[in-house]
N, C-alpha and C. Protein backbone atom coordinates (compact mmCIF):
# COMPACT_ATOMS: atom_id res chain seq x y z
N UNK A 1 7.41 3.96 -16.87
CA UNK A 1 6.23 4.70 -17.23
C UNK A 1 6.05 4.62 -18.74
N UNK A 2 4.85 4.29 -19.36
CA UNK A 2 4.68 4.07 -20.57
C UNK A 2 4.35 5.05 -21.03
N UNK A 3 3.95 5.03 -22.91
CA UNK A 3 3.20 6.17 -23.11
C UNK A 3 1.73 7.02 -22.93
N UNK A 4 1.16 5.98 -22.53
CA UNK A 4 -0.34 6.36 -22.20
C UNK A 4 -0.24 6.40 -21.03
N UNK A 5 0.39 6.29 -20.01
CA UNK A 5 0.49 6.25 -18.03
C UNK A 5 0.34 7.70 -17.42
N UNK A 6 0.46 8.83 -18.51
CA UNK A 6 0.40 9.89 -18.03
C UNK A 6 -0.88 10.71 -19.01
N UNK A 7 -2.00 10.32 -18.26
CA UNK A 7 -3.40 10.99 -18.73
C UNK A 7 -3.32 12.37 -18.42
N UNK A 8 -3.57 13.34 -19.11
CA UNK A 8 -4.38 15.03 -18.62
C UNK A 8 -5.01 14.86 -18.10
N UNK A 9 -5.91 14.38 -18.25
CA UNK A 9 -7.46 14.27 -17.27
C UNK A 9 -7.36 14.16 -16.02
N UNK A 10 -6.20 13.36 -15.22
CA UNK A 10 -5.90 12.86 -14.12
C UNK A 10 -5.00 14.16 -13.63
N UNK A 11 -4.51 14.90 -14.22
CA UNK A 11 -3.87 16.25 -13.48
C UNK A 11 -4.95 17.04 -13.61
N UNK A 12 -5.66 17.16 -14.24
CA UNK A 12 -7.29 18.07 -13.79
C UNK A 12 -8.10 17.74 -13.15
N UNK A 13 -7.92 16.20 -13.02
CA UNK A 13 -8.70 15.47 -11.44
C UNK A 13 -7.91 16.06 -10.13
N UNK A 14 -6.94 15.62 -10.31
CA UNK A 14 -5.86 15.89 -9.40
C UNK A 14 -5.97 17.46 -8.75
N UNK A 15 -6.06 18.69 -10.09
CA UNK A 15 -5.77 20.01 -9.77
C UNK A 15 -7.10 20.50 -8.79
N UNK A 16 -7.92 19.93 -9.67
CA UNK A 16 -9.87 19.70 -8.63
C UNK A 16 -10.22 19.80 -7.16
N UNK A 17 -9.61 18.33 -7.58
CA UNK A 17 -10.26 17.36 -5.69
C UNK A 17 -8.57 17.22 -5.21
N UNK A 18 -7.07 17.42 -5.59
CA UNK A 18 -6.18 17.46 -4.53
C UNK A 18 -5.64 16.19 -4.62
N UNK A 19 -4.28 16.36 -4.80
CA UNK A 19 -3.34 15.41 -4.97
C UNK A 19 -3.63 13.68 -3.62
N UNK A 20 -4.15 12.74 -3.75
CA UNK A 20 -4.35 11.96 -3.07
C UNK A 20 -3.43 11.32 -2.39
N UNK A 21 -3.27 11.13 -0.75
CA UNK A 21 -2.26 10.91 0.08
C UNK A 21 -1.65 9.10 -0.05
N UNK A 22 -3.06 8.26 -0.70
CA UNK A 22 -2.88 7.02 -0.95
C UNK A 22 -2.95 6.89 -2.00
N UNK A 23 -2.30 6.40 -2.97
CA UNK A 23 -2.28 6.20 -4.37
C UNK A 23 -2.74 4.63 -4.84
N UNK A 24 -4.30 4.74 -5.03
CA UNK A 24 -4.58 2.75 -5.91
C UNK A 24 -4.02 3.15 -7.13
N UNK A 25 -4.13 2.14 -7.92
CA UNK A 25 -3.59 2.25 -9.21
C UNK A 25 -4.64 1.73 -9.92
N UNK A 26 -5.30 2.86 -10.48
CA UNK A 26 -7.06 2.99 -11.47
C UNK A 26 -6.81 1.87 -12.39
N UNK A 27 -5.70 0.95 -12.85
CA UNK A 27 -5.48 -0.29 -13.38
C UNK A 27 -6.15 -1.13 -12.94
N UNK A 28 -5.86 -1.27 -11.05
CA UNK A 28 -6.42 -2.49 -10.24
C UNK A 28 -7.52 -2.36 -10.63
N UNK A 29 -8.30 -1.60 -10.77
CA UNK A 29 -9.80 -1.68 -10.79
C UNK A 29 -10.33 -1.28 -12.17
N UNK A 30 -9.93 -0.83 -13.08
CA UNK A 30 -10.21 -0.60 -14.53
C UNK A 30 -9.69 -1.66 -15.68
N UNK A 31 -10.60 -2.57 -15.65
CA UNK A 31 -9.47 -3.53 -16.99
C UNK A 31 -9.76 -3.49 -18.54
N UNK A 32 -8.62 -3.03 -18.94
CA UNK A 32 -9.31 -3.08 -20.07
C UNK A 32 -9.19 -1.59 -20.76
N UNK A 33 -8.81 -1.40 -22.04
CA UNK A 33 -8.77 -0.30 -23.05
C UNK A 33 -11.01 -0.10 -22.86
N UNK A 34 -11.47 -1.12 -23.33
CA UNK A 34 -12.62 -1.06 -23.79
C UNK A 34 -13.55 -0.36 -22.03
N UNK A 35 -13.25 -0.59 -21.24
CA UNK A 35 -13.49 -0.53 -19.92
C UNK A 35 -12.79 1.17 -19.35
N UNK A 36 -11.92 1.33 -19.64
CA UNK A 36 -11.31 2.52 -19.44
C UNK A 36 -12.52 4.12 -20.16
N UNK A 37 -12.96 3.34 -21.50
CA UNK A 37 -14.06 4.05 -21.72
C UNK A 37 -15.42 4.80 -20.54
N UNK A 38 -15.71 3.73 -20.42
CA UNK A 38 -16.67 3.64 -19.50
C UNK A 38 -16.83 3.29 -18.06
N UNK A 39 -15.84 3.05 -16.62
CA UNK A 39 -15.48 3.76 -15.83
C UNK A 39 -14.45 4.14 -15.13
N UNK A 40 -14.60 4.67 -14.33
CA UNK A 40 -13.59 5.78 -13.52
C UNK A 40 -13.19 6.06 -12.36
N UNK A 41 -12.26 5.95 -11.49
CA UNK A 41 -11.92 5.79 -10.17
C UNK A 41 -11.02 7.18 -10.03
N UNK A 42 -12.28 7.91 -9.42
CA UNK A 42 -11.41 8.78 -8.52
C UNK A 42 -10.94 9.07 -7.36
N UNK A 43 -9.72 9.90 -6.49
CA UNK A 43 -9.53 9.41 -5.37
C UNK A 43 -8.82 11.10 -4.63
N UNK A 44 -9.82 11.41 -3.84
CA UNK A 44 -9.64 12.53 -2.98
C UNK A 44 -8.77 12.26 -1.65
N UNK A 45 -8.83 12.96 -0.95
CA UNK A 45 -8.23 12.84 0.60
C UNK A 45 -9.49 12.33 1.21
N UNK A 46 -10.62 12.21 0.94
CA UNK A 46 -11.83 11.84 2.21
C UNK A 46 -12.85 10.84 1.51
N UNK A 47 -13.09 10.99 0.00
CA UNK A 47 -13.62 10.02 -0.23
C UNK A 47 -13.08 9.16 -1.70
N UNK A 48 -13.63 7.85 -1.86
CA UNK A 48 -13.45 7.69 -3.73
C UNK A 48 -14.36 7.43 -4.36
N UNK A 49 -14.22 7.71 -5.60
CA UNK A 49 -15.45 7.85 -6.48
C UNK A 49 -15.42 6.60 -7.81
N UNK A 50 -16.60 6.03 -7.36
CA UNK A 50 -16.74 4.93 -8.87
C UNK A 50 -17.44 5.51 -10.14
N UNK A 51 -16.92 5.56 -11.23
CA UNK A 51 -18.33 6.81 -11.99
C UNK A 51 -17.99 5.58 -13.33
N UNK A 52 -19.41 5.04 -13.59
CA UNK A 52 -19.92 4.02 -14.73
C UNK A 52 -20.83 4.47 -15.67
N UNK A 53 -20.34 4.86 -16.68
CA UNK A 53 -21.63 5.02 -17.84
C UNK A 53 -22.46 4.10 -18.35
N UNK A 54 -23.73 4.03 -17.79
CA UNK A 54 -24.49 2.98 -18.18
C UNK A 54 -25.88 3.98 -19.32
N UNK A 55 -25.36 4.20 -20.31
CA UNK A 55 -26.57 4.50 -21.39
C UNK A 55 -27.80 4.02 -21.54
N UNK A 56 -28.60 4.59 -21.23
CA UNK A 56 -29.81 3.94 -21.85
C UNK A 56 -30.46 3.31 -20.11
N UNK A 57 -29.97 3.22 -19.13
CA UNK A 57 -30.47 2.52 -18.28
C UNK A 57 -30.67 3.92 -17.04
N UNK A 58 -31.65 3.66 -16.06
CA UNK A 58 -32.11 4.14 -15.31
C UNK A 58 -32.15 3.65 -13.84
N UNK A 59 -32.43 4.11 -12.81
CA UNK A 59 -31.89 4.12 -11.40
C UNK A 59 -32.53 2.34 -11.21
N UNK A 60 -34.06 2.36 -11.86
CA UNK A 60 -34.83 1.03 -11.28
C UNK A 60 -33.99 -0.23 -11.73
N UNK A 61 -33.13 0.09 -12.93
CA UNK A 61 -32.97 -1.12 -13.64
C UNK A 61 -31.16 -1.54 -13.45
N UNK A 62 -30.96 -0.59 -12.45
CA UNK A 62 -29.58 -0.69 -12.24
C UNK A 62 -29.81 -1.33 -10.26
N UNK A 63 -28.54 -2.37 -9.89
CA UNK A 63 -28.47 -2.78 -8.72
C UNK A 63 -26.57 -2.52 -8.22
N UNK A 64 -26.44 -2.32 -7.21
CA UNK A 64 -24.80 -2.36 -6.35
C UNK A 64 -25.26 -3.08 -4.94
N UNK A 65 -24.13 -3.90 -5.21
CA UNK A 65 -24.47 -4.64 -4.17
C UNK A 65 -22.79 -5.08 -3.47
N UNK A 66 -22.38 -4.51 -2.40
CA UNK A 66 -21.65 -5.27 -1.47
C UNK A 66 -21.20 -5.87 -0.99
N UNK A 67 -20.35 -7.42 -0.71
CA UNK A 67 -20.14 -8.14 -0.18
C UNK A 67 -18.68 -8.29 0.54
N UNK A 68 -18.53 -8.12 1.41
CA UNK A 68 -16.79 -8.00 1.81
C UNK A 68 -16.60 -7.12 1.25
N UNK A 69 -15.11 -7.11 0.54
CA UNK A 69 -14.73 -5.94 -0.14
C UNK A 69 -14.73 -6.11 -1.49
N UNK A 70 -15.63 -6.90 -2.31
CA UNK A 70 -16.41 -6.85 -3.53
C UNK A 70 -17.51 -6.08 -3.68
N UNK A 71 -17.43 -5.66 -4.89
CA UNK A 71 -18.71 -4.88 -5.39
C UNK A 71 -19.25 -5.24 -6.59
N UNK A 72 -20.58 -5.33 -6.80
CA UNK A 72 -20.97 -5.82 -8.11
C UNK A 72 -22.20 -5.44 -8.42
N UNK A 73 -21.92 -4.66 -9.51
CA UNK A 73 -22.84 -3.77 -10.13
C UNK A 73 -23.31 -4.45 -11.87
N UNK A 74 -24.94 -4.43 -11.72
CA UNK A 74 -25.59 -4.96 -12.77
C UNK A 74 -26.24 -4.45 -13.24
N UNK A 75 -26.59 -3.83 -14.76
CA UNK A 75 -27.68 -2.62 -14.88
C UNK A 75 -28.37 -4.04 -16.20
N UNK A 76 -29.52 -4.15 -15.91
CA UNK A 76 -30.19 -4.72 -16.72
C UNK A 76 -31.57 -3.68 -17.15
N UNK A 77 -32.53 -3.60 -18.66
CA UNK A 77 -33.27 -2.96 -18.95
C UNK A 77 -34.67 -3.91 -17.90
N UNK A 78 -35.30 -3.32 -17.39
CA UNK A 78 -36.77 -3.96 -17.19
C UNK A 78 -38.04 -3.70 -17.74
N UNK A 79 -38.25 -2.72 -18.28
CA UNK A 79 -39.02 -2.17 -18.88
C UNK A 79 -38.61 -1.53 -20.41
N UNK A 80 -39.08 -2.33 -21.49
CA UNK A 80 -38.58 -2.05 -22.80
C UNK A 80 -39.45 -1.13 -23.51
N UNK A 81 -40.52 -0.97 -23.11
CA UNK A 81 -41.37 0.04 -23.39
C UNK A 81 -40.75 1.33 -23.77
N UNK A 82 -40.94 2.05 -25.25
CA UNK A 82 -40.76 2.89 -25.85
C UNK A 82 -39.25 2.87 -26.40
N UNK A 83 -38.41 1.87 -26.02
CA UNK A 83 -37.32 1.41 -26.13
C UNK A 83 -37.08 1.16 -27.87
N UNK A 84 -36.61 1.70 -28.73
CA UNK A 84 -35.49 1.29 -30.03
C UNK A 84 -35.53 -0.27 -29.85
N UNK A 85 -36.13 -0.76 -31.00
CA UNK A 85 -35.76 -2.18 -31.42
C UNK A 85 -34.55 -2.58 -31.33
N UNK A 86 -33.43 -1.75 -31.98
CA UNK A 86 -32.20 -2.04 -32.09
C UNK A 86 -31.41 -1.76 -30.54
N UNK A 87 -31.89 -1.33 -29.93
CA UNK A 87 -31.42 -0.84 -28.18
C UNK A 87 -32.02 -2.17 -27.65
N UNK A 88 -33.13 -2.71 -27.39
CA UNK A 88 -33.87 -3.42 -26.84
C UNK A 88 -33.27 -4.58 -26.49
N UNK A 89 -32.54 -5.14 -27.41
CA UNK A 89 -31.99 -6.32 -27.14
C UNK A 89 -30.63 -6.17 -26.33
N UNK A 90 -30.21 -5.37 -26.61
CA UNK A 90 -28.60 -4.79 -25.69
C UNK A 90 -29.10 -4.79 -24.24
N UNK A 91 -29.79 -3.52 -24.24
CA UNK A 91 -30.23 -3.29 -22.91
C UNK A 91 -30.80 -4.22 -22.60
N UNK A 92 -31.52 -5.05 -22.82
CA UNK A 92 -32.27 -6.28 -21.78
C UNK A 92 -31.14 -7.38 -21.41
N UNK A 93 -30.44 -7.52 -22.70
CA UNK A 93 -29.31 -8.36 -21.84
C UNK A 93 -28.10 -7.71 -20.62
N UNK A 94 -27.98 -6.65 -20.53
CA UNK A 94 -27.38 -6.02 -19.93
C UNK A 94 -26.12 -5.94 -19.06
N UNK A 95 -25.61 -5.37 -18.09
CA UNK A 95 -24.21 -5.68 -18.22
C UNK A 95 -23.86 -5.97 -16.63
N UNK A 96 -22.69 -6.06 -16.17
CA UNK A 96 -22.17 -6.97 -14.69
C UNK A 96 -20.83 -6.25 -14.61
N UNK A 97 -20.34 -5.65 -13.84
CA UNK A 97 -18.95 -5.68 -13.48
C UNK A 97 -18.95 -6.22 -12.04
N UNK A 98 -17.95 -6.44 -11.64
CA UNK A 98 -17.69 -7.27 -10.52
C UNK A 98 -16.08 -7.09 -10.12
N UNK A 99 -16.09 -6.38 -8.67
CA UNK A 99 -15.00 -6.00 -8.61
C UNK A 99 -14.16 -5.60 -7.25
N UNK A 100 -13.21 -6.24 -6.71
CA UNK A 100 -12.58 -5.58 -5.32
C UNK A 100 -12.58 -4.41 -5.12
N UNK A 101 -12.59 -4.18 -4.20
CA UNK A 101 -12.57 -2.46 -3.70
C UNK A 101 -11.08 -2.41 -2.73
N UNK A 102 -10.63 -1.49 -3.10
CA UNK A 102 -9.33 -1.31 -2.54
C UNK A 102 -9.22 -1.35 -0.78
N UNK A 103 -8.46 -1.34 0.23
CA UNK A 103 -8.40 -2.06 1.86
C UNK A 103 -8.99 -0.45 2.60
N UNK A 104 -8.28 0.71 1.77
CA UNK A 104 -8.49 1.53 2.33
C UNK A 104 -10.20 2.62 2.34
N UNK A 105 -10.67 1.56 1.94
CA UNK A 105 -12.74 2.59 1.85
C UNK A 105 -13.09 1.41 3.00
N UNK A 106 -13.99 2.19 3.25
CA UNK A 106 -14.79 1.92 4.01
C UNK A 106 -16.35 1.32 3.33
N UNK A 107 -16.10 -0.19 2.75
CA UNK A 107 -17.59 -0.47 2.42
C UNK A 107 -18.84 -0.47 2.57
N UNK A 108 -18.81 -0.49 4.03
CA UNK A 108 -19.77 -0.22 4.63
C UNK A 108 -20.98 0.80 4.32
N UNK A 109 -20.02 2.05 4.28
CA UNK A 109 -20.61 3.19 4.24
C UNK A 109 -20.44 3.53 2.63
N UNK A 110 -21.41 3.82 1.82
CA UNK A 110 -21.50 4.58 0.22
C UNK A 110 -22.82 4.68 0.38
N UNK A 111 -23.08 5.63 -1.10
CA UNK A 111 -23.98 6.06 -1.55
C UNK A 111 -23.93 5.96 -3.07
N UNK A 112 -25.05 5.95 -3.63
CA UNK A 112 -24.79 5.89 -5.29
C UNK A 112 -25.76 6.54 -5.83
N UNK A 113 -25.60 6.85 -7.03
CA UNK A 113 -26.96 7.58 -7.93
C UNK A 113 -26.85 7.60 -9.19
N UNK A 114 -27.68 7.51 -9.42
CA UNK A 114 -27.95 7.62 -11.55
C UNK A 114 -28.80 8.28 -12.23
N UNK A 115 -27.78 9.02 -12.99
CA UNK A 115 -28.69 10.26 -13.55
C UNK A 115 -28.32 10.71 -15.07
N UNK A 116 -28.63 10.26 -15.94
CA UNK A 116 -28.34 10.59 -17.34
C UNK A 116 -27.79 9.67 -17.55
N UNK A 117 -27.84 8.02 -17.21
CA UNK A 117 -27.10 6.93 -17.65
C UNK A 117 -25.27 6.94 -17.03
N UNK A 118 -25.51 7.65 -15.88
CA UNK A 118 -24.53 7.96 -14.88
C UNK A 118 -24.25 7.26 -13.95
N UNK A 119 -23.30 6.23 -13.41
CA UNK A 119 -23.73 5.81 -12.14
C UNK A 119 -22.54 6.47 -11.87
N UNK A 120 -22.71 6.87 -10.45
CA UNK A 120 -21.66 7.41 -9.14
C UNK A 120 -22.28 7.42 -8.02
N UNK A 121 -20.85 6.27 -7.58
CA UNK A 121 -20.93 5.71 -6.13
C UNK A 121 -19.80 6.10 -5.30
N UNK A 122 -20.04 6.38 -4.14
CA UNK A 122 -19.37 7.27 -3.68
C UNK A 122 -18.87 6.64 -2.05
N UNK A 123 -17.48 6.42 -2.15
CA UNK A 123 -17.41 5.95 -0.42
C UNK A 123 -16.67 6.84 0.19
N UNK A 124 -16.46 6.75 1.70
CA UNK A 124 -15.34 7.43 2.55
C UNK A 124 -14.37 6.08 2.62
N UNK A 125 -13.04 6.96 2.96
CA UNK A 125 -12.04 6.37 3.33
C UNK A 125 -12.20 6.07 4.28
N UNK A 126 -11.34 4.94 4.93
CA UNK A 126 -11.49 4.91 6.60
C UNK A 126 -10.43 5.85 6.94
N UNK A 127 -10.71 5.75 8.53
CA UNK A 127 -9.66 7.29 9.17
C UNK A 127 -8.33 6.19 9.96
């Protein structure tokens, strides 16, 4: 166990939503110091949670899309209107993660939403 392996945040996740019976390792799916910023894998007894800060972008200009047990999420700007010169160009080029989903969700079934440059997507486990 290193020195950063033991986050607070993750015992106040933990104290929340309940010590999880399957343990992924938020590594598999988080790469990256710069990435660790911005999202987050949480993991209850019934469902898990993907939570992506996408700034500046909104529900139209963001896509999740499915395939097997990949997921790949793209938030591009479409509408630059009223948009910061200096934002404009970021956001239009915009961003991609692309990523396995652990054996135990159920892909099939999620839901997602974005709200304040929020994304959270939300699956059940299988039983």
């Amino acid at each position: 166990m290193g020195f950063f392996d033991d986050d607070p945040f993750d015992n106040i996740i933990e104290e929340f939503f309940g010590r999880p019976k399957t343990r992924y390792r938020r590594e598999q799916f988080i790469k990256g110091e710069d990435e660790e910023r911005v999202i987050d894998f949480i993991e209850t007894d019934e469902k898990v949670y993907l939570i992506f800060e996408l700034p500046g972008y909104i529900e139209k200009d963001v896509t999740v899309e499915i395939n097997g047990k990949n997921i790949e999420i793209t938030a591009q700007k479409k509408n630059l209107e009223n948009v910061k010169d200096y934002l404009a160009q970021k956001l239009s080029y915009g961003m991609h993660y692309k990523r396995t989903l652990p054996d135990y969700i159920n892909a099939k079934k999620f839901t997602h939403t974005i709200k304040n440059g929020i994304l959270e997507i939300t699956f059940d486990k299988k039983k």
